[in-house]
C-alpha atoms as a PDB file:
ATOM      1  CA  UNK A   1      19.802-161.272-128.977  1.00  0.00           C
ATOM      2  CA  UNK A   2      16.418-159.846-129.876  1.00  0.00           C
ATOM      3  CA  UNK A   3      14.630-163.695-129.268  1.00  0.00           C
ATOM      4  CA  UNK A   4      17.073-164.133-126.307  1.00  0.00           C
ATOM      5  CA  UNK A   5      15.366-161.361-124.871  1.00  0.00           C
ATOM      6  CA  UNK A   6      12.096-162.335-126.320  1.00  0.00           C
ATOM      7  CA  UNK A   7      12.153-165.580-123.964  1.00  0.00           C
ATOM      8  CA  UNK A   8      12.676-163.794-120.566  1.00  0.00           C
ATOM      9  CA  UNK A   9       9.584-161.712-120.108  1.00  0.00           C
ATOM     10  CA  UNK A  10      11.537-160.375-116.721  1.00  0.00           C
ATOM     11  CA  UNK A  11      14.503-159.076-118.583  1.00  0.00           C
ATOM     12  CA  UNK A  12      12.496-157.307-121.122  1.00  0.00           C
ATOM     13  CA  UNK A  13       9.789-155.881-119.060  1.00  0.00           C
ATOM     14  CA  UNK A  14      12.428-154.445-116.773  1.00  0.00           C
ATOM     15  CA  UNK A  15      14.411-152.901-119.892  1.00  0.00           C
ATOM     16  CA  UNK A  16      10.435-151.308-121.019  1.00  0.00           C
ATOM     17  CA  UNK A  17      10.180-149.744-117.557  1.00  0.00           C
ATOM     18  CA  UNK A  18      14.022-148.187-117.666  1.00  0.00           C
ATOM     19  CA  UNK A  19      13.561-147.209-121.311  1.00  0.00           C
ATOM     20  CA  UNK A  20      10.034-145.497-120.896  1.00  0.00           C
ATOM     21  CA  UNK A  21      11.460-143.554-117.637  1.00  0.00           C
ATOM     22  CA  UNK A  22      14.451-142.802-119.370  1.00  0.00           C
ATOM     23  CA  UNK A  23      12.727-141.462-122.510  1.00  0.00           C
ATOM     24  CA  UNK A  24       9.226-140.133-120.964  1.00  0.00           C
ATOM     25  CA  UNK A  25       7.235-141.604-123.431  1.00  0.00           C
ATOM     26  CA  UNK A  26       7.953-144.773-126.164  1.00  0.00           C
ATOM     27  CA  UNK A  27       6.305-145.723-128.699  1.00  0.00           C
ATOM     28  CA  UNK A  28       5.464-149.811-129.065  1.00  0.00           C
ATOM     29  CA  UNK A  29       6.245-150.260-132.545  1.00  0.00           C
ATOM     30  CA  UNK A  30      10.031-148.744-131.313  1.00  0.00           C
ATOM     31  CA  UNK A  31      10.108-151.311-128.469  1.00  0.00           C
ATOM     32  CA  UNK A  32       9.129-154.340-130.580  1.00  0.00           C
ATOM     33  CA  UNK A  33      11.585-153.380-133.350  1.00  0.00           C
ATOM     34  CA  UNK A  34      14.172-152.834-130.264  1.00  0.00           C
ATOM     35  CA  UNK A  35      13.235-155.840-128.396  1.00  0.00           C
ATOM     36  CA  UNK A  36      12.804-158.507-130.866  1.00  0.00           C
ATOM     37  CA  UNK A  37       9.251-158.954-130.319  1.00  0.00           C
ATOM     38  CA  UNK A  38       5.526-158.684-131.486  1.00  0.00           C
ATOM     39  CA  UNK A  39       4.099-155.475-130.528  1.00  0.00           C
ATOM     40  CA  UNK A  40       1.362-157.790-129.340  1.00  0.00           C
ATOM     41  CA  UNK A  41       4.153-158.785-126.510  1.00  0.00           C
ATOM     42  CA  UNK A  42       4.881-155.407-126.048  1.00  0.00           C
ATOM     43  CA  UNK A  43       0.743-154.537-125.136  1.00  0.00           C
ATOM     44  CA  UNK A  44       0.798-157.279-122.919  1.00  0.00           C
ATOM     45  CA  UNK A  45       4.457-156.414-121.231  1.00  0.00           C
ATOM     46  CA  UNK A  46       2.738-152.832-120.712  1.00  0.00           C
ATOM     47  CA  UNK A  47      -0.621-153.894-119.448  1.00  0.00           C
ATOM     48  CA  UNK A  48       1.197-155.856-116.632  1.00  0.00           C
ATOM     49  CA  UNK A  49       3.734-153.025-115.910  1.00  0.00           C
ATOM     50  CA  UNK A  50       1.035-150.174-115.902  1.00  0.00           C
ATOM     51  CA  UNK A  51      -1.171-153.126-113.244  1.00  0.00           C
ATOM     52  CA  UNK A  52       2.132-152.813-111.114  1.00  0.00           C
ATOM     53  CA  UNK A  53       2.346-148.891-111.401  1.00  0.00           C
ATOM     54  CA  UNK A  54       5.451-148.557-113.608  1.00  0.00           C
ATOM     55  CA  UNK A  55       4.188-146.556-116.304  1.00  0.00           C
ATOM     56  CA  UNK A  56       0.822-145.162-117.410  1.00  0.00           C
ATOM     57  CA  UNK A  57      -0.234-146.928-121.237  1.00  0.00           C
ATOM     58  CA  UNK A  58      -1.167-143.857-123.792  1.00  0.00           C
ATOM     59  CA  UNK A  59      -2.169-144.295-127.271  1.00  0.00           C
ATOM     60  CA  UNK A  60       0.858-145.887-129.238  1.00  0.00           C
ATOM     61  CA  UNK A  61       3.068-146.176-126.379  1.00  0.00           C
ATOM     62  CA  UNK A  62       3.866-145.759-122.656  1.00  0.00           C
ATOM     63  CA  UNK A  63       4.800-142.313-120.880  1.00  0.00           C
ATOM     64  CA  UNK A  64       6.257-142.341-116.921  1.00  0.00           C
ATOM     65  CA  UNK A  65       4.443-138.704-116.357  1.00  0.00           C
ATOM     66  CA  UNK A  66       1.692-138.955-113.695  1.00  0.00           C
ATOM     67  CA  UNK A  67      -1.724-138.830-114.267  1.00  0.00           C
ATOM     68  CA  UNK A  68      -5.013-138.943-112.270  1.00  0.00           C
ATOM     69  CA  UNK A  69      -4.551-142.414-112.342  1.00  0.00           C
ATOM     70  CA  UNK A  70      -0.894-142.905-112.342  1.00  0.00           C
ATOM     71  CA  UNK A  71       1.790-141.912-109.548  1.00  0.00           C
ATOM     72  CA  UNK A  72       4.729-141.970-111.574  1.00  0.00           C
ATOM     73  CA  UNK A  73       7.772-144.234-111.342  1.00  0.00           C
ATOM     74  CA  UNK A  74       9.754-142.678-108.436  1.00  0.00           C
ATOM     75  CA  UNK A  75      13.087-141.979-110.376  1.00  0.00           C
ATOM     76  CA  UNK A  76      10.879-140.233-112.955  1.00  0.00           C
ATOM     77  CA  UNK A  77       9.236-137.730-109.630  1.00  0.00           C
ATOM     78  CA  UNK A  78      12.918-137.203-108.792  1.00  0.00           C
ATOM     79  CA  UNK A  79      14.058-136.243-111.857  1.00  0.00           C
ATOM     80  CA  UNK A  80      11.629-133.466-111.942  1.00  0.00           C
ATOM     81  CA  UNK A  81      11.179-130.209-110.697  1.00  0.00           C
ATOM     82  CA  UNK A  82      14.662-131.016-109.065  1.00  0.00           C
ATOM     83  CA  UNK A  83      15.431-127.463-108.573  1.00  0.00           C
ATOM     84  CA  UNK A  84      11.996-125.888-106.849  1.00  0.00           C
ATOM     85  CA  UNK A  85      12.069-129.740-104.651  1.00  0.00           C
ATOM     86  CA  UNK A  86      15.702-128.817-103.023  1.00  0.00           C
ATOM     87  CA  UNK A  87      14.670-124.549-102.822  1.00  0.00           C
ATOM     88  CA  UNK A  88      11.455-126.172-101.081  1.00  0.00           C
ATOM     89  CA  UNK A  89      14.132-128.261 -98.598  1.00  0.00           C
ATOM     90  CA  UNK A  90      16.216-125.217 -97.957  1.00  0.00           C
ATOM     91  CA  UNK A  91      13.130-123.252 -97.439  1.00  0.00           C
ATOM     92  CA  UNK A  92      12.334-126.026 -94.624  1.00  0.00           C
ATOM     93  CA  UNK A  93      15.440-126.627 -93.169  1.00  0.00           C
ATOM     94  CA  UNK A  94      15.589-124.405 -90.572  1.00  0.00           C
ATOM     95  CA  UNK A  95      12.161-125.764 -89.262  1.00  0.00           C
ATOM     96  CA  UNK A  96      14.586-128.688 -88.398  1.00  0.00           C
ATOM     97  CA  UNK A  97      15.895-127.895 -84.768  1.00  0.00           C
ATOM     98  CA  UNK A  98      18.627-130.493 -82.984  1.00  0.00           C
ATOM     99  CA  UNK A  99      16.931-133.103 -80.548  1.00  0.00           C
ATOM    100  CA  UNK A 100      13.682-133.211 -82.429  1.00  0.00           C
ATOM    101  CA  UNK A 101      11.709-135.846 -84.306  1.00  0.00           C
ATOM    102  CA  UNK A 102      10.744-135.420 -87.754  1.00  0.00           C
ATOM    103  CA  UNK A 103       8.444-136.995 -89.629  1.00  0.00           C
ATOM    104  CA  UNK A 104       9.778-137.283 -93.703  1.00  0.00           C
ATOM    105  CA  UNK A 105       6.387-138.804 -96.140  1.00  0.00           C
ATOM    106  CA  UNK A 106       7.385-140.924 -99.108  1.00  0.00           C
ATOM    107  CA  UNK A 107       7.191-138.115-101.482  1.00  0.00           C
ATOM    108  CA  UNK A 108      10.785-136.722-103.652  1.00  0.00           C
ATOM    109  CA  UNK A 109      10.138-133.690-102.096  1.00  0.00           C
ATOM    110  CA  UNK A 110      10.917-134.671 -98.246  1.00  0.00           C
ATOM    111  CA  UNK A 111      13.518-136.717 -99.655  1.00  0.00           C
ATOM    112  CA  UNK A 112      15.645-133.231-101.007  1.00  0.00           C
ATOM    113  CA  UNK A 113      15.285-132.527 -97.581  1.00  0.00           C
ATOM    114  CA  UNK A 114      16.418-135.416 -95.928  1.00  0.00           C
ATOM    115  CA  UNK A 115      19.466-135.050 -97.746  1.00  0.00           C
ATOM    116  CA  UNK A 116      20.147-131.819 -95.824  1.00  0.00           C
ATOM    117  CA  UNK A 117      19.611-133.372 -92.394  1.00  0.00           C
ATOM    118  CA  UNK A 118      23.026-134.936 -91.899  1.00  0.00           C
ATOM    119  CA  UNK A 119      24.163-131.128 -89.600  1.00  0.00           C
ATOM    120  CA  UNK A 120      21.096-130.717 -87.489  1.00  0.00           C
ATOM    121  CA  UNK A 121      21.588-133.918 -85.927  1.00  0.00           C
ATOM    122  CA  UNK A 122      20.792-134.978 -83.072  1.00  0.00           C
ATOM    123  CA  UNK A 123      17.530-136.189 -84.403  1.00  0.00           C
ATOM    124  CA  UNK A 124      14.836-138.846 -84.912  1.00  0.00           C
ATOM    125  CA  UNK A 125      13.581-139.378 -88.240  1.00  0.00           C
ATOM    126  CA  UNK A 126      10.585-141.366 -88.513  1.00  0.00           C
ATOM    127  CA  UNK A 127       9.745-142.400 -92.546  1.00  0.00           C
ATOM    128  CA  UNK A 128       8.306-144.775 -94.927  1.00  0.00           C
ATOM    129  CA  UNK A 129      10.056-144.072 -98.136  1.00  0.00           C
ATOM    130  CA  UNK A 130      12.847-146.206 -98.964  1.00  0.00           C
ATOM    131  CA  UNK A 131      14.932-143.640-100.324  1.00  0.00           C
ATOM    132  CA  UNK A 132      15.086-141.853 -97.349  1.00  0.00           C
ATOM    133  CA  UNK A 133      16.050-144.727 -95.049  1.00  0.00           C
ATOM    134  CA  UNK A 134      18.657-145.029 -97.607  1.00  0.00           C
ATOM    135  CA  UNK A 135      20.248-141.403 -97.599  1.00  0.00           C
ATOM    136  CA  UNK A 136      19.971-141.304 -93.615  1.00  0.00           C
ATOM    137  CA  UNK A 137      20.798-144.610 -92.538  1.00  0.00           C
ATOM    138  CA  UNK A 138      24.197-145.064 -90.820  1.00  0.00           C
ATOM    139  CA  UNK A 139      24.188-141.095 -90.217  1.00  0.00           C
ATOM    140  CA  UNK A 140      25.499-140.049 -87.358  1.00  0.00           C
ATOM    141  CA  UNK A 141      23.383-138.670 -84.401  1.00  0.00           C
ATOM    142  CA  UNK A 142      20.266-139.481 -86.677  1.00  0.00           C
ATOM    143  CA  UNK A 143      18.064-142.423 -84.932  1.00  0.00           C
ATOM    144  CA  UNK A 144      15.502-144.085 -87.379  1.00  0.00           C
ATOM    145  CA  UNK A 145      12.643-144.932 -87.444  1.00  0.00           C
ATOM    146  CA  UNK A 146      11.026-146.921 -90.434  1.00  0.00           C
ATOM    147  CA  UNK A 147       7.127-147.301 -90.828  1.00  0.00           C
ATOM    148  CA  UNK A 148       6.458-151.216 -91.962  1.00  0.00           C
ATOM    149  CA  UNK A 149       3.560-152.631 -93.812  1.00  0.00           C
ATOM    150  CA  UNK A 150       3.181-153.322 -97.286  1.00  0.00           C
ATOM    151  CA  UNK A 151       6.120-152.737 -99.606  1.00  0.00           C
ATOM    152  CA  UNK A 152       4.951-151.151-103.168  1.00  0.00           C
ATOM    153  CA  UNK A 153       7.477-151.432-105.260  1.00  0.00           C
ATOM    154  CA  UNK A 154       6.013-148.589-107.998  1.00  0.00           C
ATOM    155  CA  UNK A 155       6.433-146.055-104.697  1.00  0.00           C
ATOM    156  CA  UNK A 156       9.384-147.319-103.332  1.00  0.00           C
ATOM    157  CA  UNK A 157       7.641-147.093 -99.906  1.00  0.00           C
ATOM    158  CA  UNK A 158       5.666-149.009 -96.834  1.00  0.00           C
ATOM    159  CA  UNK A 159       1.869-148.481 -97.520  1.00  0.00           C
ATOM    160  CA  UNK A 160      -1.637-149.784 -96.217  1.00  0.00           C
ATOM    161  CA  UNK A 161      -3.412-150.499 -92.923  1.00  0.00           C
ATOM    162  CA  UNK A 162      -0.137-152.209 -91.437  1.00  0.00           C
ATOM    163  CA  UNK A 163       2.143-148.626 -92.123  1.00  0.00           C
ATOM    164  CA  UNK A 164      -0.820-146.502 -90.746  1.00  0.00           C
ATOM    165  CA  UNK A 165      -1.223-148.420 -87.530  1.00  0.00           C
ATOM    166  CA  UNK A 166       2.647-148.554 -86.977  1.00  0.00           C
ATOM    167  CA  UNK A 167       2.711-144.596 -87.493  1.00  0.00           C
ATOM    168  CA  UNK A 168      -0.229-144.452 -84.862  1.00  0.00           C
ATOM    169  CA  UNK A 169       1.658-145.833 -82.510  1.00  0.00           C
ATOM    170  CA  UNK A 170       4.261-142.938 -82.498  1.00  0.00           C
ATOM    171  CA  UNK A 171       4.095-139.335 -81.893  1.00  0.00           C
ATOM    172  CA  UNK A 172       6.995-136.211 -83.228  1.00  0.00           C
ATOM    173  CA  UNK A 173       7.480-133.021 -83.316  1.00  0.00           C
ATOM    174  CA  UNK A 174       6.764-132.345 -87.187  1.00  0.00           C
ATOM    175  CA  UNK A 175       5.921-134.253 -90.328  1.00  0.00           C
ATOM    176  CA  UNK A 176       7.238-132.507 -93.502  1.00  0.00           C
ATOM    177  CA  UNK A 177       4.972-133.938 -96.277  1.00  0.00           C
ATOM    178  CA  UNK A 178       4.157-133.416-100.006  1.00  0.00           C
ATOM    179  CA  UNK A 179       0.858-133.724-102.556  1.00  0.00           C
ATOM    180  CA  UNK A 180       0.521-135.307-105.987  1.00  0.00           C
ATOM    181  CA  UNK A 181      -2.489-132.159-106.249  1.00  0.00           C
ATOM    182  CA  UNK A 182      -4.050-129.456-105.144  1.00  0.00           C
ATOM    183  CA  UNK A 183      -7.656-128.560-106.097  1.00  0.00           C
ATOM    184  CA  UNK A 184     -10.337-126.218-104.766  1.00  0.00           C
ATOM    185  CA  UNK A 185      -7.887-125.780-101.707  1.00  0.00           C
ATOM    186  CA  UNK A 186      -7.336-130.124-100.919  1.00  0.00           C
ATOM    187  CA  UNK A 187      -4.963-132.056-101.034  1.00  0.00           C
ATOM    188  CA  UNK A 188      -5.373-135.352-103.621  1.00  0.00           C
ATOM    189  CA  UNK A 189      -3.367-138.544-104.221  1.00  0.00           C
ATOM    190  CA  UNK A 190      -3.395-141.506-106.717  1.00  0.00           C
ATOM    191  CA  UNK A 191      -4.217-144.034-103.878  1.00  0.00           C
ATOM    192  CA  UNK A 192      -6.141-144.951-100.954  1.00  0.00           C
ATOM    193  CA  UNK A 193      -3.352-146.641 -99.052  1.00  0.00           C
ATOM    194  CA  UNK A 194      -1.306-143.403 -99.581  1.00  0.00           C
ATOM    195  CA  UNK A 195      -4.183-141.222 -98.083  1.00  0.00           C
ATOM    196  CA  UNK A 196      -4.459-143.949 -95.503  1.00  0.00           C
ATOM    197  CA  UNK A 197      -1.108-143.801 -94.459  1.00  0.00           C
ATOM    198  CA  UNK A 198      -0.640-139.857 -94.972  1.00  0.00           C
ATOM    199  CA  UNK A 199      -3.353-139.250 -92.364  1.00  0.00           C
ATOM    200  CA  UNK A 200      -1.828-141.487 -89.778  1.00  0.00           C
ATOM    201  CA  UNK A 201       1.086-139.069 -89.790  1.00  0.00           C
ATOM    202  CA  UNK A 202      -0.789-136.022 -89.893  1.00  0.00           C
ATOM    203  CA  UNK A 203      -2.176-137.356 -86.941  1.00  0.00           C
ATOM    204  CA  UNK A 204       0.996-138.579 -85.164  1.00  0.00           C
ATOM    205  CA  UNK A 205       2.745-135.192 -84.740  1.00  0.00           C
ATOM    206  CA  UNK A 206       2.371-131.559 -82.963  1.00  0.00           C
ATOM    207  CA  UNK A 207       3.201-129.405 -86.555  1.00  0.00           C
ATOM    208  CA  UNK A 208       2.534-130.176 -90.268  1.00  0.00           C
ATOM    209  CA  UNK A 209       4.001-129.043 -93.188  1.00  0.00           C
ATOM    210  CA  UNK A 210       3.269-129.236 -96.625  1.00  0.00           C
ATOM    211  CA  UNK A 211       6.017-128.580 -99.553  1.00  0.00           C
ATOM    212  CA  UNK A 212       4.256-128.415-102.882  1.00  0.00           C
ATOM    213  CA  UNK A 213       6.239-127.126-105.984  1.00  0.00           C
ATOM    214  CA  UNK A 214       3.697-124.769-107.824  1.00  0.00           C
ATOM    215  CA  UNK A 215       3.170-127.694-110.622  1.00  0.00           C
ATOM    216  CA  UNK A 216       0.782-129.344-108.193  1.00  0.00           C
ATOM    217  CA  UNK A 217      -1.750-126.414-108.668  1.00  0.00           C
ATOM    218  CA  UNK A 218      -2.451-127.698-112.203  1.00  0.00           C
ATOM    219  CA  UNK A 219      -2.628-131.818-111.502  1.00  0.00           C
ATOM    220  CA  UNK A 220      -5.412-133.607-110.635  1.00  0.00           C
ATOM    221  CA  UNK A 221      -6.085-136.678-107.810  1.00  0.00           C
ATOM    222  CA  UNK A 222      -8.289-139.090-107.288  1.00  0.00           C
ATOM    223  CA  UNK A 223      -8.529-139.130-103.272  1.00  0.00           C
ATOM    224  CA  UNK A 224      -8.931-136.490-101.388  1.00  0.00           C
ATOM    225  CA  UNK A 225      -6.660-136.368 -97.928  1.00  0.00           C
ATOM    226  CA  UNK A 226      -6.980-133.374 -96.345  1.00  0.00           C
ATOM    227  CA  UNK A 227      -7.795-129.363 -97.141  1.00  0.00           C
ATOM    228  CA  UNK A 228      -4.621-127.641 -97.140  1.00  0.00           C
ATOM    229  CA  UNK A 229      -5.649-125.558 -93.726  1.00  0.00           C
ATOM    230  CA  UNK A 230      -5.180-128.627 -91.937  1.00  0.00           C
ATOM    231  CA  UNK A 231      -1.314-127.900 -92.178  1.00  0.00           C
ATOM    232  CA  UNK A 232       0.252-125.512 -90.019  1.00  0.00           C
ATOM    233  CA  UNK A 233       2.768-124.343 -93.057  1.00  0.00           C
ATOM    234  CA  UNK A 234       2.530-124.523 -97.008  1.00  0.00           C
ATOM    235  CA  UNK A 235       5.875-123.584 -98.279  1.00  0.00           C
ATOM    236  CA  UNK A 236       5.484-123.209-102.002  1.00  0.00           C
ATOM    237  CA  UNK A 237       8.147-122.473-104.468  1.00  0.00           C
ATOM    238  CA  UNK A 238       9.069-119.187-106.527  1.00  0.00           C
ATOM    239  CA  UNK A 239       7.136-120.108-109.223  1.00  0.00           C
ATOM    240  CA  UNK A 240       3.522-120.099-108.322  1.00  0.00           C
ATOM    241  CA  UNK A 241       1.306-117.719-110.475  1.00  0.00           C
ATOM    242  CA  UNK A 242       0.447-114.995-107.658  1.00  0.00           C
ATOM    243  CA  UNK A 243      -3.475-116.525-108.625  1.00  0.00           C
ATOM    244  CA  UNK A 244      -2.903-119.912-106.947  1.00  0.00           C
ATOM    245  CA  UNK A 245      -0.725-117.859-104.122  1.00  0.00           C
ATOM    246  CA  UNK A 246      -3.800-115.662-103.473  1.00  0.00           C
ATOM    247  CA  UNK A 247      -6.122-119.051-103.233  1.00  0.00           C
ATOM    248  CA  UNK A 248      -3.791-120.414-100.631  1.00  0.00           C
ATOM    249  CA  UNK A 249      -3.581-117.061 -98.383  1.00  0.00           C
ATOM    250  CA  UNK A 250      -7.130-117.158 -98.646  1.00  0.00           C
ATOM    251  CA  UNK A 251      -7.544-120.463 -96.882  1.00  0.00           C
ATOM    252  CA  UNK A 252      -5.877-118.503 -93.352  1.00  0.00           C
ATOM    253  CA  UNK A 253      -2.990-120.550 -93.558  1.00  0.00           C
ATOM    254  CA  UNK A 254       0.317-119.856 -93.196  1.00  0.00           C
ATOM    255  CA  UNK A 255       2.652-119.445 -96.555  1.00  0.00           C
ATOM    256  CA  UNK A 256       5.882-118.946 -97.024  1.00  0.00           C
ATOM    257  CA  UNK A 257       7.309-118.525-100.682  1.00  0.00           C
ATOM    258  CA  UNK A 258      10.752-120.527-100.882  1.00  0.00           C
ATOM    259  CA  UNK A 259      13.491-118.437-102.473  1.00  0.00           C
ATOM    260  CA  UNK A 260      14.547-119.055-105.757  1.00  0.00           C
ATOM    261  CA  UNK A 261      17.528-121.066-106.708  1.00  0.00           C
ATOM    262  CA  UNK A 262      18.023-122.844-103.452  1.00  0.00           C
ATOM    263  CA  UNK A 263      18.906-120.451-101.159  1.00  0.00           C
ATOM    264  CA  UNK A 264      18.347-120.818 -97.912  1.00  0.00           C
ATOM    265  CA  UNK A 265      16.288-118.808 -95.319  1.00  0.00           C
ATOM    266  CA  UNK A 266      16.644-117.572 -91.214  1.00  0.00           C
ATOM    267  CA  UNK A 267      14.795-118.876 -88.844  1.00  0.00           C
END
């Protein structure tokens, strides 16, 4: 079975990327013994899955947590911080009013909230995440919209030149969007067709809002998209150490600390 697999670099590179978001981190001597293979195999299977944006190579192995470099594999973002991601949706809900358009960014975060749009319909929902077109389409009352362009399959989304020009074409009421980092007050990603595509929809509505769990205050970024005053709203979760809170209260923006738990809020 081991050489079976051995002969279809597909199959086994697919069962690395499932195994290493699975597991968080594995080692390649495991994977060779596992697979059937050299660990030589096993380098090369991870150099051309961490080229794609699978995984992230670390000494000894492969890991799915982000870095400055790396995104991190989409099931792997929603897996964590699941709990301060659907307080942060709660939190945002109510921003939601019937007869509006929305604008949901290909982060996991906008996704716990599209999940929660099914009752405040009527609405249009304008998005270029996958997942999202998923959970909404076929809902009732709920009109969508999906950005084209590019597909990347590491993001699960519709990124590049072709995305941002299709999103400056449109105009809504809100975007509700997410960070991979915040430093010295900006907001950073792992990629320039992300920031790219991110400013187009900054651009293409009235109100911004920014959900960022309080993990985000300790990552890093490569490109810079915006400071975080240029949102109207920074909804934050429970957990931020009141240091990073002060920082962002200090930048004259608005804040609003999601409850704990989930719970929703007026408004």
């Amino acid at each position: 079975m081991g050489e079976d697999t051995g002969r279809r670099p597909r199959d086994r590179r697919e069962r690395i990327k499932s195994r290493v978001v699975d597991e968080g981190f594995v080692r390649i001597e495991q994977l060779a013994r596992d697979l059937g293979v050299t660990p030589m195999t096993i380098r090369r299977d991870l150099d051309y899955l961490q080229g794609k944006g699978w995984l992230r190579k670390v000494r000894g192995g492969a890991t799915a947590q982000p870095s400055t470099a790396f995104h991190g594999d989409v099931r792997h973002r929603t897996q964590a911080m699941a709990q301060e991601k659907q307080s942060l949706a709660q939190a945002a809900l109510p921003l939601v009013k019937p007869g509006q358009s929305v604008i949901l960014d290909d982060s996991t975060t906008a996704l716990a909230l599209a999940r929660l749009l099914g009752p405040r319909a009527p609405l249009t929902v304008i998005t270029n995440f996958v997942p999202v077109i998923q959970v909404l389409a076929g809902s009732p009352g709920i009109e969508l919209i999906s950005l084209g362009g590019t597909y990347f399959p590491a993001y699960d989304a519709f990124l590049g030149v072709r995305t941002a020009d299709a999103a400056a074409s449109l105009h809504a009421d809100t975007l509700f969007a997410s960070t991979t980092a915040i430093t010295r007050s900006h907001c950073y990603h792992q990629s320039q067709e992300t920031v790219a595509v991110k400013r187009a929809l900054m651009e293409a509505c009235d109100h911004r809002v920014l959900l960022v769990d309080h993990t985000k205050f300790r990552r890093r970024g490569l490109y810079q998209l915006a400071p975080v005053r240029a949102f109207d709203l920074v909804i934050v979760d429970a957990g931020i150490p009141p240091a990073d809170l002060d920082a962002l209260q200090a930048e004259n923006v608005e804040v609003l600390v999601a409850p704990a738990g989930g719970q929703g809020v007026g408004g």
